[in-house]
N, C-alpha and C. Protein backbone atom coordinates (compact mmCIF):
# COMPACT_ATOMS: atom_id res chain seq x y z
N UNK A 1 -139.35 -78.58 -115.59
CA UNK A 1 -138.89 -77.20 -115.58
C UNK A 1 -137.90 -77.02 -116.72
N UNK A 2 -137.97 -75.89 -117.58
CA UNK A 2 -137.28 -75.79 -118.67
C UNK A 2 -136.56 -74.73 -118.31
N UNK A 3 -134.53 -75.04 -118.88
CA UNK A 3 -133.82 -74.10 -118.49
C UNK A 3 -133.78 -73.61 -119.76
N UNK A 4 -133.29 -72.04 -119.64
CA UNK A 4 -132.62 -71.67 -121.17
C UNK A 4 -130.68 -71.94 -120.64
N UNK A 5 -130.24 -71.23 -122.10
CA UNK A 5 -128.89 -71.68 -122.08
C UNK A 5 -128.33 -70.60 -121.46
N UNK A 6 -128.45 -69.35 -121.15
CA UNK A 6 -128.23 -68.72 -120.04
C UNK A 6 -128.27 -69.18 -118.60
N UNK A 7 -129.12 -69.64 -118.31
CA UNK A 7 -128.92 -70.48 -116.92
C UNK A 7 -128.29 -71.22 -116.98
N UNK A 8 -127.76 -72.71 -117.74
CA UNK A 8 -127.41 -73.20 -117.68
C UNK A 8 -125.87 -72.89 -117.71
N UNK A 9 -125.18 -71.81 -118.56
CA UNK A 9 -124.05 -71.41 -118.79
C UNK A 9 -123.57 -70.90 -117.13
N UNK A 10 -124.85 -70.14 -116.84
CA UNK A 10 -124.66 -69.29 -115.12
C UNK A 10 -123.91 -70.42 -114.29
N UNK A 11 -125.05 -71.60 -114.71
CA UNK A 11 -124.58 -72.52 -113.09
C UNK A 11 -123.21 -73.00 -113.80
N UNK A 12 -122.38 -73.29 -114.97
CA UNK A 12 -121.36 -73.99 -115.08
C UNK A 12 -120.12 -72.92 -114.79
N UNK A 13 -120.71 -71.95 -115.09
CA UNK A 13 -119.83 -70.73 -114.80
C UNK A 13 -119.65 -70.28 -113.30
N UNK A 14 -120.65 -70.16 -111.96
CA UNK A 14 -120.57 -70.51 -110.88
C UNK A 14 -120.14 -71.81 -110.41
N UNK A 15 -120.74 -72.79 -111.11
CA UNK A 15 -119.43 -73.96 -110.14
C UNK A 15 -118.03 -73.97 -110.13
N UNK A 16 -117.52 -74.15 -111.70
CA UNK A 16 -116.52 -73.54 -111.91
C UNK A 16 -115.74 -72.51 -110.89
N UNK A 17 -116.31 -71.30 -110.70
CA UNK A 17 -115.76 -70.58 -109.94
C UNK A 17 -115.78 -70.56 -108.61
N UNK A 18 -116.68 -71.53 -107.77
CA UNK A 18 -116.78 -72.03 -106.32
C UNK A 18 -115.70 -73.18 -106.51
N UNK A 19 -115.48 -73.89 -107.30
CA UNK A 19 -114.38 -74.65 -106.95
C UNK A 19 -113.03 -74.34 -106.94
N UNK A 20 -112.76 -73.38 -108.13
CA UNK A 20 -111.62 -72.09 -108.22
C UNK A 20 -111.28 -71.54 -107.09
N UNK A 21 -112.42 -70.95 -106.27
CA UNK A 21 -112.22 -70.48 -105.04
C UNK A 21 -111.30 -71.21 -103.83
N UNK A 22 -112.22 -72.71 -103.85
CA UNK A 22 -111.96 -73.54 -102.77
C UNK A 22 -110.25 -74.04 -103.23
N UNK A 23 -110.09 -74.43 -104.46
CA UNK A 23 -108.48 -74.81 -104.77
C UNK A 23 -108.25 -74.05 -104.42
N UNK A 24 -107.89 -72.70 -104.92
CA UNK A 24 -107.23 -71.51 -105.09
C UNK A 24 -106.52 -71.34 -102.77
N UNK A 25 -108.01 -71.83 -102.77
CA UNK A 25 -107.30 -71.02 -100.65
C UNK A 25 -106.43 -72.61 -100.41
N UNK A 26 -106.68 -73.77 -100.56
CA UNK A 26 -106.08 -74.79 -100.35
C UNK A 26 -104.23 -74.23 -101.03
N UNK A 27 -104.57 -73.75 -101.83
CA UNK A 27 -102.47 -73.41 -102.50
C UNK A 27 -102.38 -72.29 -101.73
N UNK A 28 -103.07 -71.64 -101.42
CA UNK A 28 -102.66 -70.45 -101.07
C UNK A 28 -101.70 -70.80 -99.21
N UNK A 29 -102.82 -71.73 -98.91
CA UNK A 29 -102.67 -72.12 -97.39
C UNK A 29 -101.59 -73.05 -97.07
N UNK A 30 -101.49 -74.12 -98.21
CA UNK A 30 -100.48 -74.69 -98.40
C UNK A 30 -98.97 -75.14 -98.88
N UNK A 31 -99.45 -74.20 -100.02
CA UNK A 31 -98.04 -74.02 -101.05
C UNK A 31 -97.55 -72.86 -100.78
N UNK A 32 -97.38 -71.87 -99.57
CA UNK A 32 -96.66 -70.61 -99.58
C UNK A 32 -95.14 -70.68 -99.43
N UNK A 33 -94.48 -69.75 -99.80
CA UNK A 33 -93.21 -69.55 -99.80
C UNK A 33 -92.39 -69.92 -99.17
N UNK A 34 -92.63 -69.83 -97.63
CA UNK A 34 -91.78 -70.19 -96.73
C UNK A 34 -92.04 -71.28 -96.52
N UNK A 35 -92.50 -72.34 -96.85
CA UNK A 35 -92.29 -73.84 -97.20
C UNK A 35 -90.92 -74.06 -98.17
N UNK A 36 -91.19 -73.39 -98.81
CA UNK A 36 -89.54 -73.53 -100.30
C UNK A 36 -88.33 -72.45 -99.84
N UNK A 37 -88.28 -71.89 -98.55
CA UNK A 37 -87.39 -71.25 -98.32
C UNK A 37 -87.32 -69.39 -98.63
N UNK A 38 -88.58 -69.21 -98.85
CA UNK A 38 -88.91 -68.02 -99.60
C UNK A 38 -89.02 -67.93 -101.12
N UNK A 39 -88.51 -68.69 -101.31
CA UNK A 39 -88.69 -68.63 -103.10
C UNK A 39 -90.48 -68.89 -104.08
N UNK A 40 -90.72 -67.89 -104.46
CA UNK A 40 -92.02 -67.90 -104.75
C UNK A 40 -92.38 -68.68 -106.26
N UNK A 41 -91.20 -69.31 -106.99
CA UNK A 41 -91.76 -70.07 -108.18
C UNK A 41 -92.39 -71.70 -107.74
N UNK A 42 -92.55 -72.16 -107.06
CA UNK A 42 -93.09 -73.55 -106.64
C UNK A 42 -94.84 -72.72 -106.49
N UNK A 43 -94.94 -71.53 -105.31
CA UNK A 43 -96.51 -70.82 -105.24
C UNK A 43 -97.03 -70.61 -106.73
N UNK A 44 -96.05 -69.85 -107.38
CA UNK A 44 -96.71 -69.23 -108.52
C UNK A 44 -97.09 -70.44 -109.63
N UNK A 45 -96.04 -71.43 -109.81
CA UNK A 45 -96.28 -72.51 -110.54
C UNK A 45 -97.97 -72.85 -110.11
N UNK A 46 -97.79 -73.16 -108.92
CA UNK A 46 -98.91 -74.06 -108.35
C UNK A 46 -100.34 -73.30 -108.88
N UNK A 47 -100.46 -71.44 -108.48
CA UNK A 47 -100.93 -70.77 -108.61
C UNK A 47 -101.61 -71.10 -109.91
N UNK A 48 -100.63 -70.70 -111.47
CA UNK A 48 -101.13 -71.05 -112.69
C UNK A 48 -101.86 -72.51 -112.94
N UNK A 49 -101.36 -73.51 -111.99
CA UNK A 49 -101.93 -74.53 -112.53
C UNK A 49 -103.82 -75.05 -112.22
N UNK A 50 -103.61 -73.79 -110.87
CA UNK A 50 -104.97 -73.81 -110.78
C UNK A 50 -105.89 -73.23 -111.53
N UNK A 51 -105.40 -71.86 -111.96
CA UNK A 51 -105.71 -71.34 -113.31
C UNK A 51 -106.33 -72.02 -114.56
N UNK A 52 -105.09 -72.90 -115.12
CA UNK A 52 -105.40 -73.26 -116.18
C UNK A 52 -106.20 -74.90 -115.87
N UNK A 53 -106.32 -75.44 -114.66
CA UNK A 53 -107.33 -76.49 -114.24
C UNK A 53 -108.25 -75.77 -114.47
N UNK A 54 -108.97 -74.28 -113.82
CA UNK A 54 -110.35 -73.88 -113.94
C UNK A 54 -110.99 -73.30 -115.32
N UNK A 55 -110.09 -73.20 -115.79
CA UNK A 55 -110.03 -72.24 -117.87
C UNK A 55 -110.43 -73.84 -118.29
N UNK A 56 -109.53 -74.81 -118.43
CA UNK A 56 -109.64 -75.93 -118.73
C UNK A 56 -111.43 -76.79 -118.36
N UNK A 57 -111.68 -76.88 -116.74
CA UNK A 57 -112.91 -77.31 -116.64
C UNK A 57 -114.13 -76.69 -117.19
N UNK A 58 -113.89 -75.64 -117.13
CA UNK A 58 -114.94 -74.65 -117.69
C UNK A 58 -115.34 -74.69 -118.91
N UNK A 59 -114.13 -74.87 -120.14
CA UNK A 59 -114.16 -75.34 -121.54
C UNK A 59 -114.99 -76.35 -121.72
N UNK A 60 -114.19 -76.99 -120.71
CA UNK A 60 -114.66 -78.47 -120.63
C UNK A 60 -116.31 -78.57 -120.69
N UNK A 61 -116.52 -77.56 -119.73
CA UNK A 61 -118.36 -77.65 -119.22
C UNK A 61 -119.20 -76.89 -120.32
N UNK A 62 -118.27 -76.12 -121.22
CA UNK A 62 -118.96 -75.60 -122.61
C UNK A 62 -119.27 -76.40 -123.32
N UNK A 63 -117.96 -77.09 -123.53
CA UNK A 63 -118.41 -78.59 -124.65
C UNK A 63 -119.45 -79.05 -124.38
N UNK A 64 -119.57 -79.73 -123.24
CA UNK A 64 -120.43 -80.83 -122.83
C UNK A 64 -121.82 -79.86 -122.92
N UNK A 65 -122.20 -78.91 -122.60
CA UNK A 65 -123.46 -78.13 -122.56
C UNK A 65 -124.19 -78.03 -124.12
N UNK A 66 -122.84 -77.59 -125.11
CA UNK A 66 -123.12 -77.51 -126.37
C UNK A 66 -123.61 -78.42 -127.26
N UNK A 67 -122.31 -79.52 -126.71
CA UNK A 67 -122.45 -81.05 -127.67
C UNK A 67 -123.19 -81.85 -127.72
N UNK A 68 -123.44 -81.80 -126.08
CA UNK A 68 -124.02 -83.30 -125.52
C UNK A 68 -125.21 -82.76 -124.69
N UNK A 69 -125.46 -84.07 -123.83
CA UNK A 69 -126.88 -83.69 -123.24
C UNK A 69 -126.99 -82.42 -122.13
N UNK A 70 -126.07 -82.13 -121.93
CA UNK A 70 -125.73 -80.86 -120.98
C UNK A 70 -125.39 -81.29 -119.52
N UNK A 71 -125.23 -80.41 -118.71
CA UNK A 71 -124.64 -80.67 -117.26
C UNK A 71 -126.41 -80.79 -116.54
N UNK A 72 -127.12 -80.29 -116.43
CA UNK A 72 -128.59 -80.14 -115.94
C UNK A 72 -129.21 -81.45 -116.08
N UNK A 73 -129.25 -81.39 -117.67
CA UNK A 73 -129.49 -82.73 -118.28
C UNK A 73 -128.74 -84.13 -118.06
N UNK A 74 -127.59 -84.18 -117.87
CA UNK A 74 -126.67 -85.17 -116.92
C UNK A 74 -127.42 -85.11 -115.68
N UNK A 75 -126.93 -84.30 -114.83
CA UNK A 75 -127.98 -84.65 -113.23
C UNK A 75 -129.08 -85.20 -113.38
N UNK A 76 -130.27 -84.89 -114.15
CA UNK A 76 -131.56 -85.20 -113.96
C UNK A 76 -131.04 -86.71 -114.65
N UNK A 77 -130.46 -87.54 -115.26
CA UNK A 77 -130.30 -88.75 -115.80
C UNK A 77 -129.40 -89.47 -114.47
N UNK A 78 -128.66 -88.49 -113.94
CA UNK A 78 -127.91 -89.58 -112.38
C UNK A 78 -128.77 -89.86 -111.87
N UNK A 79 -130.12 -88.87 -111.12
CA UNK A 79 -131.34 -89.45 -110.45
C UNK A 79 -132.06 -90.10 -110.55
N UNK A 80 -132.58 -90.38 -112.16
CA UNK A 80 -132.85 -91.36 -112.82
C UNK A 80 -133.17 -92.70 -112.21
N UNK A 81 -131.37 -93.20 -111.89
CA UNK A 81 -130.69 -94.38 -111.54
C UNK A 81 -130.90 -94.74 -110.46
């Protein structure tokens, strides 16, 4: 089955953002305010860092799509094995 690079961009761009999701409620559930006394810079810190983890993986999943054998193309070589 042959992908184009639209699909392939879709699914790195949906995982990406299903995992965004799933961090994102883990800080939300865990790192809230009234853990630090009300003070909201420890949330918001935490907040950005999930941010720039998901900006970051996502780059990340451009490179690798562009450069190299791709993310699709990776899986079908794990099964391989």
């Amino acid at each position: 089955m042959k992908l184009n690079k639209i699909t392939i961009q879709l699914l790195s761009i949906y995982s990406v953002l299903h995992s965004h999701w799933g961090v994102e409620a883990i800080v939300v559930d865990y790192i809230r305010p009234a853990l630090f006394g009300g003070s909201t810079i420890i949330p918001n810190i935490a907040q950005a860092l999930v941010w720039a983890l998901s900006a970051f993986t996502l780059g990340a999943l451009y490179y690798f799509n562009y450069t190299d054998v791709g993310i699709v193309n990776a899986i079908k070589m794990l099964w391989k094995i």
